[in-house]
N, C-alpha and C. Protein backbone atom coordinates (compact mmCIF):
# COMPACT_ATOMS: atom_id res chain seq x y z
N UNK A 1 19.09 64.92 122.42
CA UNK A 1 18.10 63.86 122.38
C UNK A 1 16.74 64.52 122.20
N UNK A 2 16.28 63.78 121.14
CA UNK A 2 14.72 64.50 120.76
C UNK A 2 13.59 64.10 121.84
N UNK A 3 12.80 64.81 122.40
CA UNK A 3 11.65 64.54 122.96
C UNK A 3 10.35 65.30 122.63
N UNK A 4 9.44 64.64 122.82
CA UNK A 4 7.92 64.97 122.14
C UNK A 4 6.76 64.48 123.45
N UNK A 5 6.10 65.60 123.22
CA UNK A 5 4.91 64.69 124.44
C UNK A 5 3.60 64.57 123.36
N UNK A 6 2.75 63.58 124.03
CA UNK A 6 1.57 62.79 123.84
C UNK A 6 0.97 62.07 124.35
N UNK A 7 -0.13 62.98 125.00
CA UNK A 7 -1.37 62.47 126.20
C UNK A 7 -0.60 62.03 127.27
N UNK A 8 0.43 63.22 127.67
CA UNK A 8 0.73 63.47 129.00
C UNK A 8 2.11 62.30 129.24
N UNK A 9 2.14 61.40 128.38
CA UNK A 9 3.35 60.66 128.04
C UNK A 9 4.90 61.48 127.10
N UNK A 10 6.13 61.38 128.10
CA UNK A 10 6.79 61.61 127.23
C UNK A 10 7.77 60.71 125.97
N UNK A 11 7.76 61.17 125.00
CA UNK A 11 8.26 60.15 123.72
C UNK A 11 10.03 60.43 123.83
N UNK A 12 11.08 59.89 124.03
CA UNK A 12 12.98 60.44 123.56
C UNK A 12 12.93 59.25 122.89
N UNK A 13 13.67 59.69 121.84
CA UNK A 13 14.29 58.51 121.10
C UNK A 13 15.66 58.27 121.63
N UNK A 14 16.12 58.53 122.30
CA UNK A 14 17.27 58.21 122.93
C UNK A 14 16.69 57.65 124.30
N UNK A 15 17.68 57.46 125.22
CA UNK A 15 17.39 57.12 126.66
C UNK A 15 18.06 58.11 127.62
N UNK A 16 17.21 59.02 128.65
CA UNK A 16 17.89 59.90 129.17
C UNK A 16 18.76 59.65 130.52
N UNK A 17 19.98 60.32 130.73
CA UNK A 17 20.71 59.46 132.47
C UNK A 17 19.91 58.70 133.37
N UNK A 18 18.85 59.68 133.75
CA UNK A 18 17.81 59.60 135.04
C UNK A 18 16.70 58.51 134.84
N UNK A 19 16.42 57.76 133.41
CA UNK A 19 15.18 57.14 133.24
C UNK A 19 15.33 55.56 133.88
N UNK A 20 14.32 55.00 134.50
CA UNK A 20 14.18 53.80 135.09
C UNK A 20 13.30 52.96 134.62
N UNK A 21 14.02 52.19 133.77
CA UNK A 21 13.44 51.57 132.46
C UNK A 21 12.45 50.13 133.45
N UNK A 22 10.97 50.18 132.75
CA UNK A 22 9.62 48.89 133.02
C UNK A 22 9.90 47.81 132.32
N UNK A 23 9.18 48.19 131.14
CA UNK A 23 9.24 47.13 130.17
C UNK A 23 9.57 47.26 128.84
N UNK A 24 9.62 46.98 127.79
CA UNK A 24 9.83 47.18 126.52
C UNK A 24 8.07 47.02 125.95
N UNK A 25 7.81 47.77 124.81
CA UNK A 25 6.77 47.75 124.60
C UNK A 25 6.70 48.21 123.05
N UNK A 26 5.64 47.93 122.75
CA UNK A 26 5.88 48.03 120.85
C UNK A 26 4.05 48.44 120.80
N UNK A 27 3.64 48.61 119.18
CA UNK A 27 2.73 48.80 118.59
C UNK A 27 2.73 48.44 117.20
N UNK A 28 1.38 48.00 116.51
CA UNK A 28 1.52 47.74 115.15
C UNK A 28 0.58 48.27 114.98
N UNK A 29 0.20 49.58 113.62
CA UNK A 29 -1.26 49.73 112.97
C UNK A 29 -1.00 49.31 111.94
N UNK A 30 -2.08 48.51 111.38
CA UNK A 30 -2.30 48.18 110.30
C UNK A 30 -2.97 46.43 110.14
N UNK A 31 -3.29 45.87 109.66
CA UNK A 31 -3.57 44.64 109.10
C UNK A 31 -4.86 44.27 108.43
N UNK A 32 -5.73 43.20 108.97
CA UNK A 32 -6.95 42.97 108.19
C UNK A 32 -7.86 43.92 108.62
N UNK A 33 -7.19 44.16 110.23
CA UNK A 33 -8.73 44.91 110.71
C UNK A 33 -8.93 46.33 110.76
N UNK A 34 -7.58 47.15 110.65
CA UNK A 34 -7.44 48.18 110.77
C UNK A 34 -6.43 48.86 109.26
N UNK A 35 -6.85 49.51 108.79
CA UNK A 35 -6.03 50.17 107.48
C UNK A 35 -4.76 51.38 107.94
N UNK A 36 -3.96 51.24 107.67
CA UNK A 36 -2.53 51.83 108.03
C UNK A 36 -2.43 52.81 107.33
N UNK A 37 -3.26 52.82 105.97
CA UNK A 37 -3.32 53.97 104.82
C UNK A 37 -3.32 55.08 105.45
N UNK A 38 -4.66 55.69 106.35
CA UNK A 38 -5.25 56.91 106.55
C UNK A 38 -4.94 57.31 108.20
N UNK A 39 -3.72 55.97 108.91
CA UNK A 39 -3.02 56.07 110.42
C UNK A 39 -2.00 57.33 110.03
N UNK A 40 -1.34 57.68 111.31
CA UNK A 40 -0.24 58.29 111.34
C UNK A 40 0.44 57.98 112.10
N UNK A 41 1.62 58.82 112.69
CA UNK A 41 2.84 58.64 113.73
C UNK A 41 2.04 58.72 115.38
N UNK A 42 0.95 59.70 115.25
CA UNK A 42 -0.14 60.04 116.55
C UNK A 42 -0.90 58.73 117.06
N UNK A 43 -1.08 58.08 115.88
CA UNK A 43 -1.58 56.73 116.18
C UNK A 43 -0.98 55.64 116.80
N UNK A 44 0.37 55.72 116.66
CA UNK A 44 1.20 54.83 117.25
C UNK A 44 1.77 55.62 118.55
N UNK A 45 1.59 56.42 118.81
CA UNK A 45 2.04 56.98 120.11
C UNK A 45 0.73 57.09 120.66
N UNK A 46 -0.19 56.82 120.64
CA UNK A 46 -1.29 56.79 121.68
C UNK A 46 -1.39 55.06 121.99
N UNK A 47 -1.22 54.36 121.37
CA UNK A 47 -0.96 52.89 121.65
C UNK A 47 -0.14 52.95 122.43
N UNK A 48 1.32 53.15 122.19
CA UNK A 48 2.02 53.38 123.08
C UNK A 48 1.60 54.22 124.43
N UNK A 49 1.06 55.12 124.45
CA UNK A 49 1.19 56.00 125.71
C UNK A 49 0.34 55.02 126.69
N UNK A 50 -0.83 54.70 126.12
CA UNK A 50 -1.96 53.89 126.88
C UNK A 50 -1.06 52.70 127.82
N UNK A 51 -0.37 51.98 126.82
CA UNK A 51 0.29 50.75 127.44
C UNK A 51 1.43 51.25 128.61
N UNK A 52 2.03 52.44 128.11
CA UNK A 52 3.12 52.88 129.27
C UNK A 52 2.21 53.31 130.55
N UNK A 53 1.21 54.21 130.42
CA UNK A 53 0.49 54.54 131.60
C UNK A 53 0.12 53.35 132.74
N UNK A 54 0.17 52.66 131.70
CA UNK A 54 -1.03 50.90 132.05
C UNK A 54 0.50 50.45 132.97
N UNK A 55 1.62 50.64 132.58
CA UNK A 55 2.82 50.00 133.20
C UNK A 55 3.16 51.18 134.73
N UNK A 56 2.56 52.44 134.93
CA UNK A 56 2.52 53.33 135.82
C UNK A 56 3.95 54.41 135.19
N UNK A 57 4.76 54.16 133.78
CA UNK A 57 5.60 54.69 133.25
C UNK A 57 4.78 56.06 132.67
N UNK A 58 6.00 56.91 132.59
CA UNK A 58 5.04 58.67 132.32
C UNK A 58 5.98 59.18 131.28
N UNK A 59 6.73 58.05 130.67
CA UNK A 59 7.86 57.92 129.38
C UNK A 59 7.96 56.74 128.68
N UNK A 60 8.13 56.76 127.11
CA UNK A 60 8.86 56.29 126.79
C UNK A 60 10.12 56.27 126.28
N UNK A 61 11.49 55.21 126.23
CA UNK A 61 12.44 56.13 126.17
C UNK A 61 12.95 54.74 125.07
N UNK A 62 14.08 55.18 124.23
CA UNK A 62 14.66 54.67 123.33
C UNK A 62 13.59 54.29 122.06
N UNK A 63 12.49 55.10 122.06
CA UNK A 63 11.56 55.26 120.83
C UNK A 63 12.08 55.16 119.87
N UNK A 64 11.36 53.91 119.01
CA UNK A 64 11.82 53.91 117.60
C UNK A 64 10.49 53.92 116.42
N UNK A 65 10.12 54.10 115.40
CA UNK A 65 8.96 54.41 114.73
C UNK A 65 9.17 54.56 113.21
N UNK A 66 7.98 53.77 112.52
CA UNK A 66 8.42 53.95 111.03
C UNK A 66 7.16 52.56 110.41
N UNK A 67 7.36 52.66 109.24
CA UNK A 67 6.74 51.72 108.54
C UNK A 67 7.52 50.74 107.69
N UNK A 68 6.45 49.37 107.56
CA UNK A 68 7.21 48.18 107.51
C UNK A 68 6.01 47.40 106.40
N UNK A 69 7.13 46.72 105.40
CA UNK A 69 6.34 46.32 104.14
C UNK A 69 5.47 45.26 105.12
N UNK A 70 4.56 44.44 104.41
CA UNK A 70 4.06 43.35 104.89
C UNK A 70 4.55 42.06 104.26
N UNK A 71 5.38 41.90 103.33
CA UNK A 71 4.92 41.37 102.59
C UNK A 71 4.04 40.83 101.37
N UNK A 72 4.27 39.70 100.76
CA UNK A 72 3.53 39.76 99.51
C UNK A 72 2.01 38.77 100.08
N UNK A 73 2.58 37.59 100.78
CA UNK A 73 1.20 36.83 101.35
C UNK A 73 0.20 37.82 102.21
N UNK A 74 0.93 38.40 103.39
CA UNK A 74 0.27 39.48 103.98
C UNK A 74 -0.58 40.22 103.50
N UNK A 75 -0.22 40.77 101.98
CA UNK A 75 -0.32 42.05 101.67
C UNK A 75 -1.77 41.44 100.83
N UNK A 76 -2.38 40.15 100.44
CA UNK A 76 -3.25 39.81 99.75
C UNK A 76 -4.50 39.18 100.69
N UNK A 77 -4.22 39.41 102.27
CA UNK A 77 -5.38 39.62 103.30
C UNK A 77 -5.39 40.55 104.05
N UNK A 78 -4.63 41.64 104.12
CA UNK A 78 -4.15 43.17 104.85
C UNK A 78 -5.24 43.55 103.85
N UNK A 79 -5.35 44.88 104.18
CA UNK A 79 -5.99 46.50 103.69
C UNK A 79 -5.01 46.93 102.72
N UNK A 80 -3.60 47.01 103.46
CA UNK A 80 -2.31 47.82 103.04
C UNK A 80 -1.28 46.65 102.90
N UNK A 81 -0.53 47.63 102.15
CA UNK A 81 0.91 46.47 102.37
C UNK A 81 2.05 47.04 102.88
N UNK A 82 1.67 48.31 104.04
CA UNK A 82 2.46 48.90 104.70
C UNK A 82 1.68 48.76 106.57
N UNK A 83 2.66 48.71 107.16
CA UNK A 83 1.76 48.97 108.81
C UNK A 83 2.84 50.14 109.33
N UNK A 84 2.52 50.69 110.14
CA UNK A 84 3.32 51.43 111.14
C UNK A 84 3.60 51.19 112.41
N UNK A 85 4.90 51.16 112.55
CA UNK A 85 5.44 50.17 114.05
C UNK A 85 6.21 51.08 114.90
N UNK A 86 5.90 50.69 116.70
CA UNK A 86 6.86 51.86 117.17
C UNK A 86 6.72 51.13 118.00
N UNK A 87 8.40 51.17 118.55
CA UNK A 87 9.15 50.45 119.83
C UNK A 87 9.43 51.13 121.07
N UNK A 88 9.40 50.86 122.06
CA UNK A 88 10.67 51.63 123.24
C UNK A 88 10.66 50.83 124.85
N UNK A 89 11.11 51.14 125.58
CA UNK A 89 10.41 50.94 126.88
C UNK A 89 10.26 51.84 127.87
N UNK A 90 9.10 51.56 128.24
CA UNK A 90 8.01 52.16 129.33
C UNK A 90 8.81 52.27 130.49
N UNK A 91 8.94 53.66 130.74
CA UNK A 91 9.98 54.38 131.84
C UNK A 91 9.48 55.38 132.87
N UNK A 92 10.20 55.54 133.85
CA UNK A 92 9.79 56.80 135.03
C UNK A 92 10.89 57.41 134.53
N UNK A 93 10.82 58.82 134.12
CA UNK A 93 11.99 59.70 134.42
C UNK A 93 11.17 60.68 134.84
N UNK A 94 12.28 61.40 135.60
CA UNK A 94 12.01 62.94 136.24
C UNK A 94 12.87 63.47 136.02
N UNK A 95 12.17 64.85 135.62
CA UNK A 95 12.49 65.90 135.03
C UNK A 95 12.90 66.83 135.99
């Protein structure tokens, strides 16, 4: 199982034995107000980390991440016609 840290949050895309799952929690960059063009993967894991901290979680676990068309209506009041989205839920594990 892959794990990654970011701002003291840890990222598994899997779910590890020991983790004691909060809440489920997501992120979107991109739309009218923010351009998804010049975001990255760092961007969506600091959304994320903020909201897990905010839940007292020091993980997220079953991380998922990637980009997602908008659509064609979307895509003619967006910036982009791509956003970047990342899922998981906000967990305690110990290490």
């Amino acid at each position: 199982m892959r794990k990654t840290m970011y701002d003291g949050v840890a990222f598994y895309e899997g779910r590890p034995p020991a983790a004691q799952c909060l809440q489920s929690i997501e992120a979107t960059i991109g739309g009218v107000l923010k351009s998804a063009q010049l975001s990255t993967l760092d961007d969506v894991k600091k959304v994320l980390a903020s909201r897990a901290r905010e839940l007292g979680a020091n993980a997220v676990v079953d991380f998922q991440y990637g980009q997602k068309s908008v659509g064609i209506f979307a895509s003619l009041i967006s910036r982009d016609d791509v956003n970047w989205y990342g899922t998981g839920m906000a967990a305690v594990v110990k290490d």
